[in-house]
PDB file of N, CA and C in Angstrom:
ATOM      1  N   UNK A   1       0.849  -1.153   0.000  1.00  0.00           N
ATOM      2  CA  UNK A   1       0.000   0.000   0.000  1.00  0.00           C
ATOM      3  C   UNK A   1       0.905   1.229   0.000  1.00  0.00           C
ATOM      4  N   UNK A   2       0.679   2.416  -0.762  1.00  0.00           N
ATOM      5  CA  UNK A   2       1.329   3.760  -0.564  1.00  0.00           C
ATOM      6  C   UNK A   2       0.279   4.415  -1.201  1.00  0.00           C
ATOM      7  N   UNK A   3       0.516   5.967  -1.005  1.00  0.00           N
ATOM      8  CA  UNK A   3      -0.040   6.718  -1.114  1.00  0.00           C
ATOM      9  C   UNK A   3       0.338   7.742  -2.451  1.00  0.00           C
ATOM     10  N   UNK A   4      -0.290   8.622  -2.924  1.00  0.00           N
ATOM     11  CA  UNK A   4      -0.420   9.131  -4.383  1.00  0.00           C
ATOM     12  C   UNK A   4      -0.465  10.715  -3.754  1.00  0.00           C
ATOM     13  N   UNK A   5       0.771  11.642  -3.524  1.00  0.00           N
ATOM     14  CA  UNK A   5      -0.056  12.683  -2.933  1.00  0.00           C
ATOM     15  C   UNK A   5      -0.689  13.380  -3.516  1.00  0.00           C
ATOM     16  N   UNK A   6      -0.676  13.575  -4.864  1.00  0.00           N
ATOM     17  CA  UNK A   6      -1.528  14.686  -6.063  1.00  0.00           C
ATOM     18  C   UNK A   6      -3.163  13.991  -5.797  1.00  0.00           C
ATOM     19  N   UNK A   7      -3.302  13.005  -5.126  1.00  0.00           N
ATOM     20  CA  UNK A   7      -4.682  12.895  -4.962  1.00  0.00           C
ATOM     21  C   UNK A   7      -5.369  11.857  -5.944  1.00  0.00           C
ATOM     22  N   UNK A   8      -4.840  11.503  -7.143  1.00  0.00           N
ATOM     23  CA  UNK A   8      -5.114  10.652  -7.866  1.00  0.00           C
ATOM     24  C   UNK A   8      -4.458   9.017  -7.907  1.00  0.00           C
ATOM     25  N   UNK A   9      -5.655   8.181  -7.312  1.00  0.00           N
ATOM     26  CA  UNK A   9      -5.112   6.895  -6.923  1.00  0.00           C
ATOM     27  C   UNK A   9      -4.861   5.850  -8.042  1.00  0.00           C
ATOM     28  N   UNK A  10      -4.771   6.141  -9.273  1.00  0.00           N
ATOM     29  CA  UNK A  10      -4.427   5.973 -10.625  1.00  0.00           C
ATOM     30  C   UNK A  10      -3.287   4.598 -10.289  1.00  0.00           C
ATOM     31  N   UNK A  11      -2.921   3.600 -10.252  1.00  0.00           N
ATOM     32  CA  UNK A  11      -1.725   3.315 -10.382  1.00  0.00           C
ATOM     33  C   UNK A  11      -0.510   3.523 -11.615  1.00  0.00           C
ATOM     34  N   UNK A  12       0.510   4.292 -11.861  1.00  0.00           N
ATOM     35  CA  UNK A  12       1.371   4.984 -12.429  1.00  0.00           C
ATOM     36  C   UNK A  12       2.049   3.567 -13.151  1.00  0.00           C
ATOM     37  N   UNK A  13       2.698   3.894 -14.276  1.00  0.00           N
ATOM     38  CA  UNK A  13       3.314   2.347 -15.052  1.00  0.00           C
ATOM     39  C   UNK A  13       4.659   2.254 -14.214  1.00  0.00           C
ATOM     40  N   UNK A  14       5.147   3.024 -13.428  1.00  0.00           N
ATOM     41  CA  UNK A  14       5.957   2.548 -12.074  1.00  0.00           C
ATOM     42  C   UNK A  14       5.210   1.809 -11.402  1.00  0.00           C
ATOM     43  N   UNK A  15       3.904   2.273 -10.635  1.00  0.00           N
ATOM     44  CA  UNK A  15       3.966   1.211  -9.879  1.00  0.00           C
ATOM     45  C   UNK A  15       3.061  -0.019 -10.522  1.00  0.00           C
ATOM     46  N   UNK A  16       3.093  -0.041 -11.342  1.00  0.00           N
ATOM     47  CA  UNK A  16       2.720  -1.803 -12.094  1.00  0.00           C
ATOM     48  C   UNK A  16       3.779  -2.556 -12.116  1.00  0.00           C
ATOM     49  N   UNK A  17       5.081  -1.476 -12.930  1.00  0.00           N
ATOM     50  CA  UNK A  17       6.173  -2.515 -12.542  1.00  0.00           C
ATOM     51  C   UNK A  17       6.722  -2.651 -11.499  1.00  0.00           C
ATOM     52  N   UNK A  18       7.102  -2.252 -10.742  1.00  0.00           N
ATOM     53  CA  UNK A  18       7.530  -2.591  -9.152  1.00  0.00           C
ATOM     54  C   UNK A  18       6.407  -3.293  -9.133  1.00  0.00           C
ATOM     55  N   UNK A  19       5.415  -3.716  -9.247  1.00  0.00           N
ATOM     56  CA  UNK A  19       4.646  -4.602  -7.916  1.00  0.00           C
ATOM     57  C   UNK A  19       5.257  -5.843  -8.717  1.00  0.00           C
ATOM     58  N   UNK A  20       4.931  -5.929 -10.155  1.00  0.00           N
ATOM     59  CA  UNK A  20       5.316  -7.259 -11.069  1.00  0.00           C
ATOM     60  C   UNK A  20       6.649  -7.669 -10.769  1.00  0.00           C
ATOM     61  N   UNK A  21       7.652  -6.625 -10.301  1.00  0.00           N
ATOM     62  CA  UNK A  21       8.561  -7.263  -9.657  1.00  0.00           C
ATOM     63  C   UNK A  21       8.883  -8.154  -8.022  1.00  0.00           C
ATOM     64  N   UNK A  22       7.927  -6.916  -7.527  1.00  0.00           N
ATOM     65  CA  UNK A  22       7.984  -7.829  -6.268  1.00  0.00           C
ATOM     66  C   UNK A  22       7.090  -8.985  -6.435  1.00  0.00           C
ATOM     67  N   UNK A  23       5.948  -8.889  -6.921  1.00  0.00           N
ATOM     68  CA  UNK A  23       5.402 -10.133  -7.119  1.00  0.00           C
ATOM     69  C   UNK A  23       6.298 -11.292  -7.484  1.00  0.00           C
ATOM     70  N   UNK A  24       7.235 -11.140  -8.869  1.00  0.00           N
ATOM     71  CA  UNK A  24       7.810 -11.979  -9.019  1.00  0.00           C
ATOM     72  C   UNK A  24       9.090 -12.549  -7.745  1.00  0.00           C
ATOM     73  N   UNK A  25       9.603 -11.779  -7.281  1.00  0.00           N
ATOM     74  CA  UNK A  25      10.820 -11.885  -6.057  1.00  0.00           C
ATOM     75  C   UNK A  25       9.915 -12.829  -4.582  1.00  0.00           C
ATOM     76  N   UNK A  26       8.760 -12.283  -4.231  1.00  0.00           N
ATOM     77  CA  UNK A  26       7.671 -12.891  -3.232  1.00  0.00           C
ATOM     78  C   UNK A  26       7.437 -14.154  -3.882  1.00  0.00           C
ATOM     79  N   UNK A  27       6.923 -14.749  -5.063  1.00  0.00           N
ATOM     80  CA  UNK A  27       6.991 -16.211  -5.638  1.00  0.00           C
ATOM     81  C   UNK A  27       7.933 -16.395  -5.450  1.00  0.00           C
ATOM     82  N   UNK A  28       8.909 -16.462  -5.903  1.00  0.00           N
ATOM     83  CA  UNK A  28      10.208 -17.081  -5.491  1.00  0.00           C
ATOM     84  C   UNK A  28      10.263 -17.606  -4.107  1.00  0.00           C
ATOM     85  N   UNK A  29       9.997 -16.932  -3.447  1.00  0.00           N
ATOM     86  CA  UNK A  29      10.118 -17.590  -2.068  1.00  0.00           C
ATOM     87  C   UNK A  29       9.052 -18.311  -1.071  1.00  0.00           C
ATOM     88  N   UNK A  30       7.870 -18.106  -2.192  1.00  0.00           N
ATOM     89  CA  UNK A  30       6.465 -18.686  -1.276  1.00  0.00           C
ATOM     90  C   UNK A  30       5.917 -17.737  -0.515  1.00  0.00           C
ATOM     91  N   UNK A  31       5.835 -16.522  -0.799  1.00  0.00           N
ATOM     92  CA  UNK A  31       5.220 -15.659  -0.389  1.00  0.00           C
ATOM     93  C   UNK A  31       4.202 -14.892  -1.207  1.00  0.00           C
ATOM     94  N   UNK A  32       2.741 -15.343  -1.172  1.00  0.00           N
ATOM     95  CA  UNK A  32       1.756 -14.727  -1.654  1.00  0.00           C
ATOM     96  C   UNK A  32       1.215 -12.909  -1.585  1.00  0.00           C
ATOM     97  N   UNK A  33       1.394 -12.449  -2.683  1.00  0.00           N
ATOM     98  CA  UNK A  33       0.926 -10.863  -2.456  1.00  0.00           C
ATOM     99  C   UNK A  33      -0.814 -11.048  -3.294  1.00  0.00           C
ATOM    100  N   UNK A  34      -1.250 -10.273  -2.091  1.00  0.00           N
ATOM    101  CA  UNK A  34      -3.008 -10.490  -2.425  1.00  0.00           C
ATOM    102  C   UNK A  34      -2.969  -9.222  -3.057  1.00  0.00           C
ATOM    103  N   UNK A  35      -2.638  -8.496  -2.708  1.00  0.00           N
ATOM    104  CA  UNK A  35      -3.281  -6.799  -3.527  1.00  0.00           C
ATOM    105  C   UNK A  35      -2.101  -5.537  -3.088  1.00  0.00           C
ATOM    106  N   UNK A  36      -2.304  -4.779  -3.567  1.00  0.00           N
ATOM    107  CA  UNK A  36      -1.201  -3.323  -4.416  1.00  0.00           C
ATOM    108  C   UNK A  36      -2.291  -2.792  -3.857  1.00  0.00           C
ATOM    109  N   UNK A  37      -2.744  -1.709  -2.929  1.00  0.00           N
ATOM    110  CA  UNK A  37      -3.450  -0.233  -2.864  1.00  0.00           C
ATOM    111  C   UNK A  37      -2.675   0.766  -2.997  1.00  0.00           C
ATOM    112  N   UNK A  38      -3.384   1.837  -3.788  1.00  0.00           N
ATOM    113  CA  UNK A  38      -2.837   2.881  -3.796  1.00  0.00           C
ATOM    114  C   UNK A  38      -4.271   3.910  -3.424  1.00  0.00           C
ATOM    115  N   UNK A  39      -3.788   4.681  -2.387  1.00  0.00           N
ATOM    116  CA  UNK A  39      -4.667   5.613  -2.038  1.00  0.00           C
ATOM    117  C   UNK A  39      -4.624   6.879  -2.002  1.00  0.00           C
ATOM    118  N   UNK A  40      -5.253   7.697  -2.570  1.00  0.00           N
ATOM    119  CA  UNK A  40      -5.749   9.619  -3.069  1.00  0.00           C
ATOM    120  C   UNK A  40      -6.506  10.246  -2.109  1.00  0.00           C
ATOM    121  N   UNK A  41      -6.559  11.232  -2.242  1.00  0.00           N
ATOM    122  CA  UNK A  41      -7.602  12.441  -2.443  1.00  0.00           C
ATOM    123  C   UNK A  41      -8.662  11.738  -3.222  1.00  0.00           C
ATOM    124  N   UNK A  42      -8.735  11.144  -4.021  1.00  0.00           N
ATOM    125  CA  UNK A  42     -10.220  10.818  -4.645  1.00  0.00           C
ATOM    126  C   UNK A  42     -10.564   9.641  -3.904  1.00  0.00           C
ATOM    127  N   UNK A  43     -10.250   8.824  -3.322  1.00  0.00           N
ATOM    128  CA  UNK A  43     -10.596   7.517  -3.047  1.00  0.00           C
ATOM    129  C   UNK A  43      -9.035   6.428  -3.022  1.00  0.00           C
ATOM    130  N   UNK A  44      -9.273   5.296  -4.203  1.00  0.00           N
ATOM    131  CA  UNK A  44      -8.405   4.315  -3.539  1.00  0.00           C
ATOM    132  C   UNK A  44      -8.501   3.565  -5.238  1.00  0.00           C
ATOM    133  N   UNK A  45      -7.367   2.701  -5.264  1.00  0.00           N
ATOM    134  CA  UNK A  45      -7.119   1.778  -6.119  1.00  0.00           C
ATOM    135  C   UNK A  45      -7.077   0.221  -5.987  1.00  0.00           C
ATOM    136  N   UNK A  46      -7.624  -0.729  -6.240  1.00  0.00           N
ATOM    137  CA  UNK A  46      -7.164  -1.667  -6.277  1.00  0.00           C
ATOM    138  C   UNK A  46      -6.411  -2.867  -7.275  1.00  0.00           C
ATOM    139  N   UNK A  47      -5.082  -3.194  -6.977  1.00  0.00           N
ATOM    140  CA  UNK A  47      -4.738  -3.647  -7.924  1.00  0.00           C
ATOM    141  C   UNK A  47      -5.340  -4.986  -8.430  1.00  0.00           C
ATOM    142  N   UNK A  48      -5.674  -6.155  -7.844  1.00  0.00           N
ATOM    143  CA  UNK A  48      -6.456  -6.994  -7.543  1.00  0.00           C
ATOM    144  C   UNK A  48      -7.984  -7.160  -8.350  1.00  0.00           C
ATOM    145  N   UNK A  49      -8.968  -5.574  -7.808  1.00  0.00           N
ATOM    146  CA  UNK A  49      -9.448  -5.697  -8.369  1.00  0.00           C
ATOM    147  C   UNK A  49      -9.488  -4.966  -9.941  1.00  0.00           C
ATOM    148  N   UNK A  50      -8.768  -4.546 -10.022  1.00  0.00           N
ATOM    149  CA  UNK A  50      -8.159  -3.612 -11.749  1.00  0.00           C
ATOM    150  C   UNK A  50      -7.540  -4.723 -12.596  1.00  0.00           C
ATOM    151  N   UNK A  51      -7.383  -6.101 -11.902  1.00  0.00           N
ATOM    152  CA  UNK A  51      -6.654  -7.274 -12.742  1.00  0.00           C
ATOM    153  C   UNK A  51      -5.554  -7.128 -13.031  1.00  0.00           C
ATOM    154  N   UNK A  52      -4.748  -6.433 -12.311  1.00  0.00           N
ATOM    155  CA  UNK A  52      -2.941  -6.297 -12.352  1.00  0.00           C
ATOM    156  C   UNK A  52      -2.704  -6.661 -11.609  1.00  0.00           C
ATOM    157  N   UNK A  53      -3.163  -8.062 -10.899  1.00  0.00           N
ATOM    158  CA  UNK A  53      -2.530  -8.914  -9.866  1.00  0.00           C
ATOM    159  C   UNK A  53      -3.388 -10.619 -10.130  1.00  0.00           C
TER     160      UNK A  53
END
């Protein structure tokens, strides 16, 4: 989870790739990542449910 300070919980094509990386580094070791939030001024993101996880 981190935060977006301009307020828009958009996830940025940074953070798609960083998560696809940690995702990939967390498999490696047997460690399941359920979801990426990113949270705004407007509300909230989910990666999970946006299907980038």
């Amino acid at each position: 989870m981190h935060n977006h300070p301009s307020g828009d919980p958009k996830p940025s094509r940074e953070d798609i790739e960083m998560t696809k990386e940690i995702q990939k580094a967390s498999s490696a070791l047997g460690i399941a990542i359920h979801d990426h939030l990113v949270i705004g001024r407007k509300g909230h993101a989910s990666f999970r449910s946006l299907g980038l996880l």
